[in-house]
N, C-alpha and C. Protein backbone atom coordinates (compact mmCIF):
# COMPACT_ATOMS: atom_id res chain seq x y z
N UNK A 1 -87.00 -36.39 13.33
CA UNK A 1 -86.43 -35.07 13.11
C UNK A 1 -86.36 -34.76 11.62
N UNK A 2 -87.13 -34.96 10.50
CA UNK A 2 -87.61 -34.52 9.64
C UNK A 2 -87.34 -32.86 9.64
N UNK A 3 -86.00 -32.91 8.43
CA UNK A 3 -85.82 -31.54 8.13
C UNK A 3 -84.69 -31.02 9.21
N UNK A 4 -84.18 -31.81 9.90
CA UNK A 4 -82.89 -31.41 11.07
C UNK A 4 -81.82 -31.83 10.71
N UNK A 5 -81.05 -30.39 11.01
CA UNK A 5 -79.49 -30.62 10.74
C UNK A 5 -78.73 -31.93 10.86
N UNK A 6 -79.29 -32.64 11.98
CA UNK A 6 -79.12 -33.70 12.22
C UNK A 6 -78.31 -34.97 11.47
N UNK A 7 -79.89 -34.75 10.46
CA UNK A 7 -80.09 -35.76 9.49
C UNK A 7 -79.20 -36.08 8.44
N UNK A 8 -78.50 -34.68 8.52
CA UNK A 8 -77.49 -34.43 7.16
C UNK A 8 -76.29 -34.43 7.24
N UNK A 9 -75.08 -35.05 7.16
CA UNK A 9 -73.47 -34.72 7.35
C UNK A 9 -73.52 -33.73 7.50
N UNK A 10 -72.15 -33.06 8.62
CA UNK A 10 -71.96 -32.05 9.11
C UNK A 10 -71.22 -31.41 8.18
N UNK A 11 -70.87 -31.73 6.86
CA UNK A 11 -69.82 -30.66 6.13
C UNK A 11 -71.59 -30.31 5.16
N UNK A 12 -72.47 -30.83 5.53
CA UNK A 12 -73.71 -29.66 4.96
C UNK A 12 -74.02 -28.54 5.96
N UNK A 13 -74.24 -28.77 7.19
CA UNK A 13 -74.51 -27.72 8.03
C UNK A 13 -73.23 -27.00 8.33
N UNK A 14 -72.20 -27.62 7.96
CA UNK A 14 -70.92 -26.12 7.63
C UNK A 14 -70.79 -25.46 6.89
N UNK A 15 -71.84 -25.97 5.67
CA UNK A 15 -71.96 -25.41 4.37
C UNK A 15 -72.51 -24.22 4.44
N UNK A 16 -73.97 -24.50 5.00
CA UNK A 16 -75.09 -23.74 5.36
C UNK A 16 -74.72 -22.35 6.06
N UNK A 17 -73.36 -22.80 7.85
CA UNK A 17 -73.18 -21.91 7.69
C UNK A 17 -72.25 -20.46 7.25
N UNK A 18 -71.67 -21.07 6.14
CA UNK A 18 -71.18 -20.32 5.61
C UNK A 18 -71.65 -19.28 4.24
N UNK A 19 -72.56 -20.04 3.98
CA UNK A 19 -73.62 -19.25 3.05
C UNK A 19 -74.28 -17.74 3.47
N UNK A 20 -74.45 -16.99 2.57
CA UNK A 20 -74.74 -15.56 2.98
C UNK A 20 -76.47 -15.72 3.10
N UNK A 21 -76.84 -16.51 4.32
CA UNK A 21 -78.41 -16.74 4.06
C UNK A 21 -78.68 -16.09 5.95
N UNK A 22 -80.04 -15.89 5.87
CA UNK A 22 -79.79 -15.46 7.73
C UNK A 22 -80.01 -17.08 8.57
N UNK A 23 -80.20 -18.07 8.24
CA UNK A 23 -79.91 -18.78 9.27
C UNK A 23 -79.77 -20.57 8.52
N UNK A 24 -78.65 -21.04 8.61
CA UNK A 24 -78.59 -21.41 10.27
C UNK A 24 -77.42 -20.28 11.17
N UNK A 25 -77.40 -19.71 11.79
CA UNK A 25 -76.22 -19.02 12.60
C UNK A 25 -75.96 -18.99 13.58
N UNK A 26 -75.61 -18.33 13.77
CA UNK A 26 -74.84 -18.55 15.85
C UNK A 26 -75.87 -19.16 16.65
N UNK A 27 -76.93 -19.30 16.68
CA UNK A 27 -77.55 -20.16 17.47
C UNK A 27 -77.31 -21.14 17.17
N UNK A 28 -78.09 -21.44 16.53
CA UNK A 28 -77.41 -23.34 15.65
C UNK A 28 -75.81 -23.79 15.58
N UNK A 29 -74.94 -22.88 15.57
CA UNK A 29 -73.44 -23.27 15.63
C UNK A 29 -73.43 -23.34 17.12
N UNK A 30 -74.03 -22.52 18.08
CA UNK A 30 -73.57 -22.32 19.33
C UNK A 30 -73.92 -23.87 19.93
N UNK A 31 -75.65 -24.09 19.68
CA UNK A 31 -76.01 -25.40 20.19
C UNK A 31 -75.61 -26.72 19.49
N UNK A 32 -74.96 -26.23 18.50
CA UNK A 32 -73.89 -27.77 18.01
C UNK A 32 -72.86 -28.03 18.53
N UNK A 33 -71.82 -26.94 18.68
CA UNK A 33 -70.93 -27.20 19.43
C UNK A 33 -71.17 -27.60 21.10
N UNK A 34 -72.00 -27.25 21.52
CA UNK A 34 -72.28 -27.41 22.78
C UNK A 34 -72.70 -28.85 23.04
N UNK A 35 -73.69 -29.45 21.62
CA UNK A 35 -74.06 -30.71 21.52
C UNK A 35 -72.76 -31.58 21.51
N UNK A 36 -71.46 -31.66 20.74
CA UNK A 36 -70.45 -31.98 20.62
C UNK A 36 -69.50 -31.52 21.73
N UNK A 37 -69.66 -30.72 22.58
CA UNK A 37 -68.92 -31.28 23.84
C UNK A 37 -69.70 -31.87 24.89
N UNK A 38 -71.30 -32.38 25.00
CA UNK A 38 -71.89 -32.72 25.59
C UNK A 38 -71.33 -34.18 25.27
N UNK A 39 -71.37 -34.64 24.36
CA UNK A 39 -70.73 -35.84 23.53
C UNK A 39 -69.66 -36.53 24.35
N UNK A 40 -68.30 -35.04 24.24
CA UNK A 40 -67.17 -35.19 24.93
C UNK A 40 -67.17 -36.10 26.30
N UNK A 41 -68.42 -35.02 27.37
CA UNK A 41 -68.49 -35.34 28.34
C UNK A 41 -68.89 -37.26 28.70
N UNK A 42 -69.79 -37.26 28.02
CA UNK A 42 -70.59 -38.50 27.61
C UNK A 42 -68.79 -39.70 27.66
N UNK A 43 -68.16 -39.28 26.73
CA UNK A 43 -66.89 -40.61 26.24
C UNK A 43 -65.86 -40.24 28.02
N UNK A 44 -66.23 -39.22 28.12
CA UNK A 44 -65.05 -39.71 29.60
C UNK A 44 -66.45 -40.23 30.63
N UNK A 45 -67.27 -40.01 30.97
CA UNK A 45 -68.10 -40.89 31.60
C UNK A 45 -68.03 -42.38 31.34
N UNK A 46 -68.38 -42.58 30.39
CA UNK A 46 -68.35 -44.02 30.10
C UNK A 46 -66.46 -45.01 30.30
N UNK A 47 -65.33 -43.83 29.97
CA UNK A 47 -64.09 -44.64 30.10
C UNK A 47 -64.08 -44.72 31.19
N UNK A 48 -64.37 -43.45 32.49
CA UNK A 48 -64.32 -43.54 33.59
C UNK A 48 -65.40 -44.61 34.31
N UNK A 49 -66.68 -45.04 34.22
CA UNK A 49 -67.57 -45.85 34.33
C UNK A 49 -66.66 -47.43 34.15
N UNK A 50 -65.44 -47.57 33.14
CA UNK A 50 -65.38 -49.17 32.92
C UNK A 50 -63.97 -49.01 33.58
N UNK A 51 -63.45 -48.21 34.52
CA UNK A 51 -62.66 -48.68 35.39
C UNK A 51 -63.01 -47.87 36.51
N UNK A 52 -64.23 -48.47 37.68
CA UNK A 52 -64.69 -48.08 38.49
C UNK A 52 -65.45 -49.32 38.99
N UNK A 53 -65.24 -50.09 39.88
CA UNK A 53 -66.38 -50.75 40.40
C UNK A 53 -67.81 -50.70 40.53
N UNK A 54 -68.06 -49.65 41.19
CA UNK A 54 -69.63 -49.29 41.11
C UNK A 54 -69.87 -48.29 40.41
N UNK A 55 -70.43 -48.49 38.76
CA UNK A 55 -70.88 -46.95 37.66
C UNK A 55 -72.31 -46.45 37.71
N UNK A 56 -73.18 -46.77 39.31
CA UNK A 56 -74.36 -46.41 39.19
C UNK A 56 -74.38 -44.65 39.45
N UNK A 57 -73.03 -44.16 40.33
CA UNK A 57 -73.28 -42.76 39.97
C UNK A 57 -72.91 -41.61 38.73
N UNK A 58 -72.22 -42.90 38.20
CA UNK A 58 -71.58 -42.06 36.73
C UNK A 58 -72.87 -42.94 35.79
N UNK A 59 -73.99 -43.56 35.62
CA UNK A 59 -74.86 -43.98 34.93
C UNK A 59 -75.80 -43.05 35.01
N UNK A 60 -75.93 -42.32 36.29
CA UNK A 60 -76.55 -41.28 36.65
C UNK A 60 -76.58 -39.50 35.88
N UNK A 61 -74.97 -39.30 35.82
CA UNK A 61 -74.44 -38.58 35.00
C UNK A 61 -74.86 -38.45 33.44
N UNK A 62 -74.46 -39.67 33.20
CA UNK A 62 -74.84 -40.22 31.14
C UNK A 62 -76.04 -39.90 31.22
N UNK A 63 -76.84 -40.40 32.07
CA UNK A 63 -78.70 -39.89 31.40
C UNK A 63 -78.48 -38.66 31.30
N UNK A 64 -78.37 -38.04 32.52
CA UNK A 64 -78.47 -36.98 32.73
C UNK A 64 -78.18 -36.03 31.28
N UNK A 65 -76.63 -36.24 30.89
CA UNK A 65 -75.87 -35.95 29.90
C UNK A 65 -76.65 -36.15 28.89
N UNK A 66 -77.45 -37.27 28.43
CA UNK A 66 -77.66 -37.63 27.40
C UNK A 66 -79.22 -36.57 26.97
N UNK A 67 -80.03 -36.89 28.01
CA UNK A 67 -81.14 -35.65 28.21
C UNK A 67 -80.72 -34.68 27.50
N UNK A 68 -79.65 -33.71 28.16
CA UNK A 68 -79.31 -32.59 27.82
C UNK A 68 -79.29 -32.30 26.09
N UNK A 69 -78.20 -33.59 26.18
CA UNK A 69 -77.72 -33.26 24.70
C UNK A 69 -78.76 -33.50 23.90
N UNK A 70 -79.82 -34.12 24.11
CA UNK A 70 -81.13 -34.09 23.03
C UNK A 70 -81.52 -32.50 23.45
N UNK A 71 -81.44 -32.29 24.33
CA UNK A 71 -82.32 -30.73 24.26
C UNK A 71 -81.46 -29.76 23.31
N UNK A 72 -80.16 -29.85 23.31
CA UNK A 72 -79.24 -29.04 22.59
C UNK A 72 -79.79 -29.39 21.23
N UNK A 73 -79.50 -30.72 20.53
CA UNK A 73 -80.08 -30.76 19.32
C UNK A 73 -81.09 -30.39 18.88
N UNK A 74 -82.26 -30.30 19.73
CA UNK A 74 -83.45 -30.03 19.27
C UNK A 74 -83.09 -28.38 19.15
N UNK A 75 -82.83 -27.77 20.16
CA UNK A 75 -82.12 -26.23 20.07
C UNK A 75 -81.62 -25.42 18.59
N UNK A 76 -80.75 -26.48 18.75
CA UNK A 76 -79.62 -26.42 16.92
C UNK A 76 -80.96 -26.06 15.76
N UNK A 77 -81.98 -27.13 15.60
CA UNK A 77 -82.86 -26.90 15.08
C UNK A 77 -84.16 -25.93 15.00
N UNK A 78 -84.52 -25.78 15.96
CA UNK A 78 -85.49 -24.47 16.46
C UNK A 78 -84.73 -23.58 16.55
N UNK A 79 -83.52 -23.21 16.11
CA UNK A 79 -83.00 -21.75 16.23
C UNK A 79 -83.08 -21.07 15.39
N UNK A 80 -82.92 -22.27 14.17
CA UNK A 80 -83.09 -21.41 12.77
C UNK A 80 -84.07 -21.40 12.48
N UNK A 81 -85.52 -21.93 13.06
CA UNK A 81 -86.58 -21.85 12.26
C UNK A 81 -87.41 -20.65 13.15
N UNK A 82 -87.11 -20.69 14.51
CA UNK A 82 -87.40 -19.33 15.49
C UNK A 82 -87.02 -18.28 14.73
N UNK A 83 -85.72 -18.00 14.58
CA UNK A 83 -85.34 -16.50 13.48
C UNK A 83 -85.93 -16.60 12.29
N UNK A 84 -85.86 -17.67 11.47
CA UNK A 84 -86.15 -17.14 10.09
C UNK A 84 -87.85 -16.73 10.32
N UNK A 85 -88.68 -16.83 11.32
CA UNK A 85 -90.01 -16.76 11.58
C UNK A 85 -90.05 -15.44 12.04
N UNK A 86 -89.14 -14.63 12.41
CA UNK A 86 -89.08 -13.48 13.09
C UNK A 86 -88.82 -12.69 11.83
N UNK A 87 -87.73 -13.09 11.14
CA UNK A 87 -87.61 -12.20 9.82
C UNK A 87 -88.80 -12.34 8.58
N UNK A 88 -89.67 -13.18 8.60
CA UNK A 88 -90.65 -13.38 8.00
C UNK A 88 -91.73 -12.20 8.73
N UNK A 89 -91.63 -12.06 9.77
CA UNK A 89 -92.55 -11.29 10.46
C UNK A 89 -92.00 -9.68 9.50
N UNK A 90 -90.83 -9.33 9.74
CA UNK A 90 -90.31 -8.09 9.52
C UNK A 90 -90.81 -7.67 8.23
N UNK A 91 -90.42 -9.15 6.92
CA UNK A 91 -90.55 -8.66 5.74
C UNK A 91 -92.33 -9.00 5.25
N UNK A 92 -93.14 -9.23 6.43
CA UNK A 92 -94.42 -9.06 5.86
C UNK A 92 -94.65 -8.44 6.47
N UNK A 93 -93.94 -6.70 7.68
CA UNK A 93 -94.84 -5.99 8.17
C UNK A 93 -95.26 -5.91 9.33
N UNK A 94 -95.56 -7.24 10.35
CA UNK A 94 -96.29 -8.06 10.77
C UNK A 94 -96.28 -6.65 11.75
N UNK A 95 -97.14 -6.61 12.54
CA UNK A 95 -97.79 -5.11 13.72
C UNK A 95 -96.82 -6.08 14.66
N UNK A 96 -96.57 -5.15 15.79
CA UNK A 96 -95.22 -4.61 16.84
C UNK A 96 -95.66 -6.25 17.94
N UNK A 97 -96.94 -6.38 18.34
CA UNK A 97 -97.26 -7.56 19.15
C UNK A 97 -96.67 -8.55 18.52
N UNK A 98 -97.15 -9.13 17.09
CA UNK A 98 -96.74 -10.10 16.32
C UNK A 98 -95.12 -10.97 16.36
N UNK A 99 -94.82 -9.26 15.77
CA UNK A 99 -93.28 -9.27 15.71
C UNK A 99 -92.57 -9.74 16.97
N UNK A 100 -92.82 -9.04 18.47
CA UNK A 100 -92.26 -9.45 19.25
C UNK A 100 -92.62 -10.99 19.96
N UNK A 101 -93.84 -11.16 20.24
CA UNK A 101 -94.37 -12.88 19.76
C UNK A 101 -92.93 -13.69 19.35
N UNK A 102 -92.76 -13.31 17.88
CA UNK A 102 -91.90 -14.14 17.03
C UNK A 102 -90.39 -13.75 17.76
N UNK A 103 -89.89 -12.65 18.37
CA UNK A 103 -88.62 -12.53 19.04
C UNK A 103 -88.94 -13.32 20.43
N UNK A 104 -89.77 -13.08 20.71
CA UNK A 104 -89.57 -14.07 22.24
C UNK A 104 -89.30 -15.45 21.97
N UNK A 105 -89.63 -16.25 21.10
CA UNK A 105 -89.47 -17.49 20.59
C UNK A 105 -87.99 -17.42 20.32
N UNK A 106 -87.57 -16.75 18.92
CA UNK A 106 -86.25 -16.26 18.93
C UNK A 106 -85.53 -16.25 20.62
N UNK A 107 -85.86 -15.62 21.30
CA UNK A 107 -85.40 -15.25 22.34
C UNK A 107 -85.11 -16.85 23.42
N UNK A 108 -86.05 -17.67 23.13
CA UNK A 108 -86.43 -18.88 24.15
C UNK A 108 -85.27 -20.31 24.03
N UNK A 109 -85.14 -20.04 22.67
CA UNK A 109 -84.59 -21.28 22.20
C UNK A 109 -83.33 -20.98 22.54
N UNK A 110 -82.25 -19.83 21.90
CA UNK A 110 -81.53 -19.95 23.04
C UNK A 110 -80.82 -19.85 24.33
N UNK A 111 -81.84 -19.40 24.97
CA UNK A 111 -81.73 -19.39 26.28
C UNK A 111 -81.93 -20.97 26.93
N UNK A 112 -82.77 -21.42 26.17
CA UNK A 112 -82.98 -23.47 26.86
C UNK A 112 -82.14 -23.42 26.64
N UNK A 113 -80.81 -23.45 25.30
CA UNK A 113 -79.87 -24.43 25.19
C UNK A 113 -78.79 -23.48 25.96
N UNK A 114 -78.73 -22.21 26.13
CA UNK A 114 -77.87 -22.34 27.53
C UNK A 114 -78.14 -22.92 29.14
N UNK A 115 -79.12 -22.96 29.04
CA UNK A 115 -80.12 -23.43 30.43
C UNK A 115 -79.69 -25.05 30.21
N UNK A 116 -79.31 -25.79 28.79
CA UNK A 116 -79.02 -26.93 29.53
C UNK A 116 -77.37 -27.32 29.11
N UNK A 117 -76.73 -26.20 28.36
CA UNK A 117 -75.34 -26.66 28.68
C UNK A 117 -74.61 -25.98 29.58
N UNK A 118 -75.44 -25.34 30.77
CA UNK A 118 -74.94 -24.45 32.10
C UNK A 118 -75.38 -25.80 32.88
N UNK A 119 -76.49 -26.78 32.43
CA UNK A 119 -76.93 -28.48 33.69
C UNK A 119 -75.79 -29.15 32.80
N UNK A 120 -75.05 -29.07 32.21
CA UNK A 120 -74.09 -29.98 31.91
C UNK A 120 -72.57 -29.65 32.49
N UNK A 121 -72.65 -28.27 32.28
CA UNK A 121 -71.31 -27.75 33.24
C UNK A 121 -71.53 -28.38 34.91
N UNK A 122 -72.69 -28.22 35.26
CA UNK A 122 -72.76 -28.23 36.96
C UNK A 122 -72.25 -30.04 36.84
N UNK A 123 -73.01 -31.09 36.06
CA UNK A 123 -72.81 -32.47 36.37
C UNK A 123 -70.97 -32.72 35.50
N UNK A 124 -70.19 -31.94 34.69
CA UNK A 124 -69.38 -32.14 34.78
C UNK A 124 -68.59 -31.80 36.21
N UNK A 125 -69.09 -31.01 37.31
CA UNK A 125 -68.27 -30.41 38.01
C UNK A 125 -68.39 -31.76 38.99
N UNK A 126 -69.36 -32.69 38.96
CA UNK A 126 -69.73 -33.89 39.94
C UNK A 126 -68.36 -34.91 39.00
N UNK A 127 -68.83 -35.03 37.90
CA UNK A 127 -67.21 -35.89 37.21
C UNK A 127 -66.15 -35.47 37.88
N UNK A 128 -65.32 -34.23 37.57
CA UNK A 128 -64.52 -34.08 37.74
C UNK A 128 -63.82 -34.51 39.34
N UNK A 129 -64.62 -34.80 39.97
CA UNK A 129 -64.45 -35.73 41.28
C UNK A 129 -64.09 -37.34 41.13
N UNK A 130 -64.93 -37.43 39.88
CA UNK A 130 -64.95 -39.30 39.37
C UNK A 130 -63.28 -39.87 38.64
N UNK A 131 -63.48 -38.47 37.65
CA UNK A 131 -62.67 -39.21 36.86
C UNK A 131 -60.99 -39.16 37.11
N UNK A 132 -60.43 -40.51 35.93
CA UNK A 132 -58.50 -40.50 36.31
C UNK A 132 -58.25 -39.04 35.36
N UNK A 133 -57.07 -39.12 36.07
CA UNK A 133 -56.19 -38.10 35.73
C UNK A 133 -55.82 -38.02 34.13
N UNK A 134 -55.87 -39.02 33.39
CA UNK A 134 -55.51 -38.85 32.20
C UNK A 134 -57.14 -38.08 31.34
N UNK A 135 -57.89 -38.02 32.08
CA UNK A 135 -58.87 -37.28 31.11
C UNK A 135 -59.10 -36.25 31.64
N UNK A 136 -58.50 -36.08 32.32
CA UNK A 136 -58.74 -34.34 33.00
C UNK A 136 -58.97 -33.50 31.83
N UNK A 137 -57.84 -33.40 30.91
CA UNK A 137 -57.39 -32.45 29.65
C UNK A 137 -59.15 -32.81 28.70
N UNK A 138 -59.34 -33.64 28.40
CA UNK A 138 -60.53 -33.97 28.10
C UNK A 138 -61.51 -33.10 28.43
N UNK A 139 -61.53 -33.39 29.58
CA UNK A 139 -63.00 -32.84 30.89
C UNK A 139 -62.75 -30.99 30.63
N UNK A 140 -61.86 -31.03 30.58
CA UNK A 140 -61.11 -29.31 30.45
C UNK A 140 -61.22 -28.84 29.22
N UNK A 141 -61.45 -29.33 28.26
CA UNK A 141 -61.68 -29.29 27.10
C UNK A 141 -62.96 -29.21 26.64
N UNK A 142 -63.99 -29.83 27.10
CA UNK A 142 -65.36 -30.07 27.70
C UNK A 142 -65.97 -28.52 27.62
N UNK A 143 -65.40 -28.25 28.97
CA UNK A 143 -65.78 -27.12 29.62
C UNK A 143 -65.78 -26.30 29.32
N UNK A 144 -64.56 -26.20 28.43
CA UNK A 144 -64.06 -24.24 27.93
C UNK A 144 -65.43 -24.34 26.08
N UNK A 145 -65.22 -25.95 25.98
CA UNK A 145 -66.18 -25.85 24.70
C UNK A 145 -67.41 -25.09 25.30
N UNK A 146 -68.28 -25.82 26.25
CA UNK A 146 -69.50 -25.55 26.63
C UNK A 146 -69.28 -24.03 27.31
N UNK A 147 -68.58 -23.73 27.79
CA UNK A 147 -67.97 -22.33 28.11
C UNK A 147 -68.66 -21.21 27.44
N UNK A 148 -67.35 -21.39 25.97
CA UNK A 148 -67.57 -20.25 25.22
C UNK A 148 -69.24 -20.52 24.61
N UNK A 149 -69.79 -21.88 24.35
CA UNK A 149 -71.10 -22.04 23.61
C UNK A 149 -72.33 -21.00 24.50
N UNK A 150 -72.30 -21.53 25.93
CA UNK A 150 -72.74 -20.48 26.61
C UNK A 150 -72.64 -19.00 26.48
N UNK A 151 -71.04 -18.47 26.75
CA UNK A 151 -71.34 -17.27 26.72
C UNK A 151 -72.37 -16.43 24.95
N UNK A 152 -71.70 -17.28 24.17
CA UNK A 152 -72.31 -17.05 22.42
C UNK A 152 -74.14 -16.94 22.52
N UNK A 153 -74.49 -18.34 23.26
CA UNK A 153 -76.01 -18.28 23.36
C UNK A 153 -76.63 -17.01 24.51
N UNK A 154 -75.94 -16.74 25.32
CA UNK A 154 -76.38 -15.65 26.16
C UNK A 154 -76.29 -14.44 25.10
N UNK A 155 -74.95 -14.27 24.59
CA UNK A 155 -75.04 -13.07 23.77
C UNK A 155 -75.87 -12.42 22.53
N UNK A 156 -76.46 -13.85 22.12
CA UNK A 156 -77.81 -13.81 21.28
C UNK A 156 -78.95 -13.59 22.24
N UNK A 157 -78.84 -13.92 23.02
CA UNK A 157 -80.50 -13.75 24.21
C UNK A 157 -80.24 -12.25 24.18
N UNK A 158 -78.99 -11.68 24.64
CA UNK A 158 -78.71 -10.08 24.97
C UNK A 158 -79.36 -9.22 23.80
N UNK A 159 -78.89 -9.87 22.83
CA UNK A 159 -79.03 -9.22 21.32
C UNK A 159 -80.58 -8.97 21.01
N UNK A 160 -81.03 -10.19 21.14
CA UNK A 160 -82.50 -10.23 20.66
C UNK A 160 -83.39 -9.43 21.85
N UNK A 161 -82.90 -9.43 23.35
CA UNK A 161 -83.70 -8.70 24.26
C UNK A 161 -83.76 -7.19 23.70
N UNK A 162 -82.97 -6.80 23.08
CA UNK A 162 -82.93 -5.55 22.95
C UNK A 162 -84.00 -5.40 21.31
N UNK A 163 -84.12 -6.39 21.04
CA UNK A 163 -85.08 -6.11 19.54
C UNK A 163 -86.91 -5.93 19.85
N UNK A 164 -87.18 -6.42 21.47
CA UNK A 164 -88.65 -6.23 22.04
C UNK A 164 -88.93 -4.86 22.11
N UNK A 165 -89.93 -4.68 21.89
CA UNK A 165 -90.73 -3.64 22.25
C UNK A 165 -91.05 -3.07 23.80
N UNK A 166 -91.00 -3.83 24.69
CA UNK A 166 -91.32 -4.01 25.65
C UNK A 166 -90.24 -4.57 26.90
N UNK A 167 -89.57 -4.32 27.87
CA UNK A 167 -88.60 -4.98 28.29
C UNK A 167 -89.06 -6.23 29.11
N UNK A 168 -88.26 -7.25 29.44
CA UNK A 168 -88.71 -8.35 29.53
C UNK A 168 -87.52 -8.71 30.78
N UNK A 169 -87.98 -8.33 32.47
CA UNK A 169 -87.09 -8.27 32.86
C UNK A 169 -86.38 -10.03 33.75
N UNK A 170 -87.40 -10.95 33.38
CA UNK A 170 -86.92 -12.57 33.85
C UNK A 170 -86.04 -12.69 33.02
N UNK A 171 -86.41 -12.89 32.03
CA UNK A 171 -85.07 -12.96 31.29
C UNK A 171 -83.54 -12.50 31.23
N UNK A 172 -84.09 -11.10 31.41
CA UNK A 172 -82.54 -10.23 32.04
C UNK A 172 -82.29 -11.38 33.22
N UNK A 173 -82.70 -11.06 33.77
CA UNK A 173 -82.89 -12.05 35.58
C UNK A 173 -82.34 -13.10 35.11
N UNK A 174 -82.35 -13.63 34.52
CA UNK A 174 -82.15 -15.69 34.22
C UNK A 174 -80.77 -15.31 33.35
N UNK A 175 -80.85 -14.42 32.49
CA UNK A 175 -79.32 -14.26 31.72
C UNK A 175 -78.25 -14.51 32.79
N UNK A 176 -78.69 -13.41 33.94
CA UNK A 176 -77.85 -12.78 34.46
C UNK A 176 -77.12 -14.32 35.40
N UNK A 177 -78.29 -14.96 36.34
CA UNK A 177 -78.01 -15.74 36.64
C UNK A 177 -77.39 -16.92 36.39
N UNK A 178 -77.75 -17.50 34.61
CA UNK A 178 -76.76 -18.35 33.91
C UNK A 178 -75.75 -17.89 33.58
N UNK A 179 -75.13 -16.56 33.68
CA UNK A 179 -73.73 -16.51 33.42
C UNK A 179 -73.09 -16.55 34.61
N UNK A 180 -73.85 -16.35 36.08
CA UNK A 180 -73.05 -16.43 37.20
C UNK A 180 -72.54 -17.74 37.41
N UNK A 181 -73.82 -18.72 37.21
CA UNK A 181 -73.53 -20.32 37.49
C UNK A 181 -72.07 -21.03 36.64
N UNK A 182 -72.02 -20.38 35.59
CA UNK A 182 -71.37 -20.49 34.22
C UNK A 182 -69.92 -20.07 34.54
N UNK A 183 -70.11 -19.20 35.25
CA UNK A 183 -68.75 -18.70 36.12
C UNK A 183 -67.91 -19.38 37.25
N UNK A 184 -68.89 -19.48 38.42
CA UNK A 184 -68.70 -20.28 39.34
C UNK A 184 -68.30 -22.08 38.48
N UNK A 185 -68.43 -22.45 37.78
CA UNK A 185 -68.74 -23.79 37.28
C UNK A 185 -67.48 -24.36 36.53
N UNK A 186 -67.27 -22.86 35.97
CA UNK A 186 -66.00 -23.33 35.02
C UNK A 186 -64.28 -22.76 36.20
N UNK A 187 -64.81 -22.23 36.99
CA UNK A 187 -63.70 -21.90 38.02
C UNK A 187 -63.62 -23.24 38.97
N UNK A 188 -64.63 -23.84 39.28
CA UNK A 188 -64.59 -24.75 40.10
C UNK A 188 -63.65 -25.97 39.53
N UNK A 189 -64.12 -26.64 38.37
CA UNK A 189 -64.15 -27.39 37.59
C UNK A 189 -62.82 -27.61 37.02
N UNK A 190 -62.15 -26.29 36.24
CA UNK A 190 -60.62 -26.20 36.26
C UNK A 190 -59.92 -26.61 36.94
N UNK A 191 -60.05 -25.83 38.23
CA UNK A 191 -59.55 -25.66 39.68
C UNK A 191 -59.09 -27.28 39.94
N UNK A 192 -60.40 -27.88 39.76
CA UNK A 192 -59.81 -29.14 40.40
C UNK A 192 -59.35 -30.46 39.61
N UNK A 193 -59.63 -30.00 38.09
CA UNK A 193 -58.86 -31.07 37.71
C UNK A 193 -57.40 -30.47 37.06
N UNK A 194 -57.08 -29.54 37.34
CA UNK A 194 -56.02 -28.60 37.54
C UNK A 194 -54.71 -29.17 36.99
């Protein structure tokens, strides 16, 4: 990951985004935080895993989890280089195909990283069956993170749909649908570790 936020202490990419530059921004904050409660999820799996007899269905979970959270990171990173490629388009001109080209990309990245911290809400909702009671607040904590990260990354998909030339109606379609799941997920999920 050459050149990823990653690579660098996080009081640089807080730096970054506080700088008056166009990116890294709400994408990249949205899929960090989302990466960091993917994390969350990850440390009550594993406490819950070492007081459980059999952890082959919570081992199941962690990949799962762990998958994700590489897709988020990679996200964090392609968000800012998707936009700043779109505004490169603007300030050289680039003809209306080009430009939108470069917003659909804009447009893609974060929609994956809601597409996979909406598969992290659904396999927390399988935890929240697993785990003790003392990490509920945890798991709940989890959720409302990946929550709001979701609704933030949808609201950039909203934003940027409206910058095409052309309407692009799967996408509407798939928004629409990851905020339903996103809904159902975090009602469920509360509900029962309540």
């Amino acid at each position: 990951m050459e050149n990823s936020l990653w690579a660098s202490p996080l009081n640089v990419f807080d730096s970054a985004l506080a700088e008056p530059r166009a990116s890294p921004a709400a994408g990249s904050a949205a899929a960090v935080s989302a990466r960091f409660a993917v994390s969350l999820v990850i440390k009550i799996l594993a406490i819950t895993k070492a007081r459980v007899a059999d952890g082959s269905q919570i081992d199941l979970l962690i990949a799962s989890a762990r998958r994700e959270s590489g897709i988020l990171a990679q996200a964090a990173d392609d968000d800012s280089a998707a936009f700043a490629t779109y505004l490169d388009c603007i300030r050289n001109a680039a003809d209306e195909k080009r430009r939108d080209l470069m917003m659909l990309k804009a447009i893609e990245v974060p929609l994956n990283a809601a597409r996979s911290a909406v598969r992290v809400l659904g396999l927390s909702r399988e935890a929240a069956l697993l785990i003790p009671a003392f990490l509920r607040a945890d798991l709940g904590a989890a959720v409302l993170l990946l929550s709001g990260c979701v609704r933030a990354l949808l609201m950039i998909v909203d934003y940027n749909l409206k910058q095409l030339s052309l309407a692009q109606p799967e996408f509407v379609a798939e928004r629409i649908s990851l905020a339903r799941q996103l809904a159902a997920d975090e009602e469920v999920i509360l509900s029962t570790i309540g």
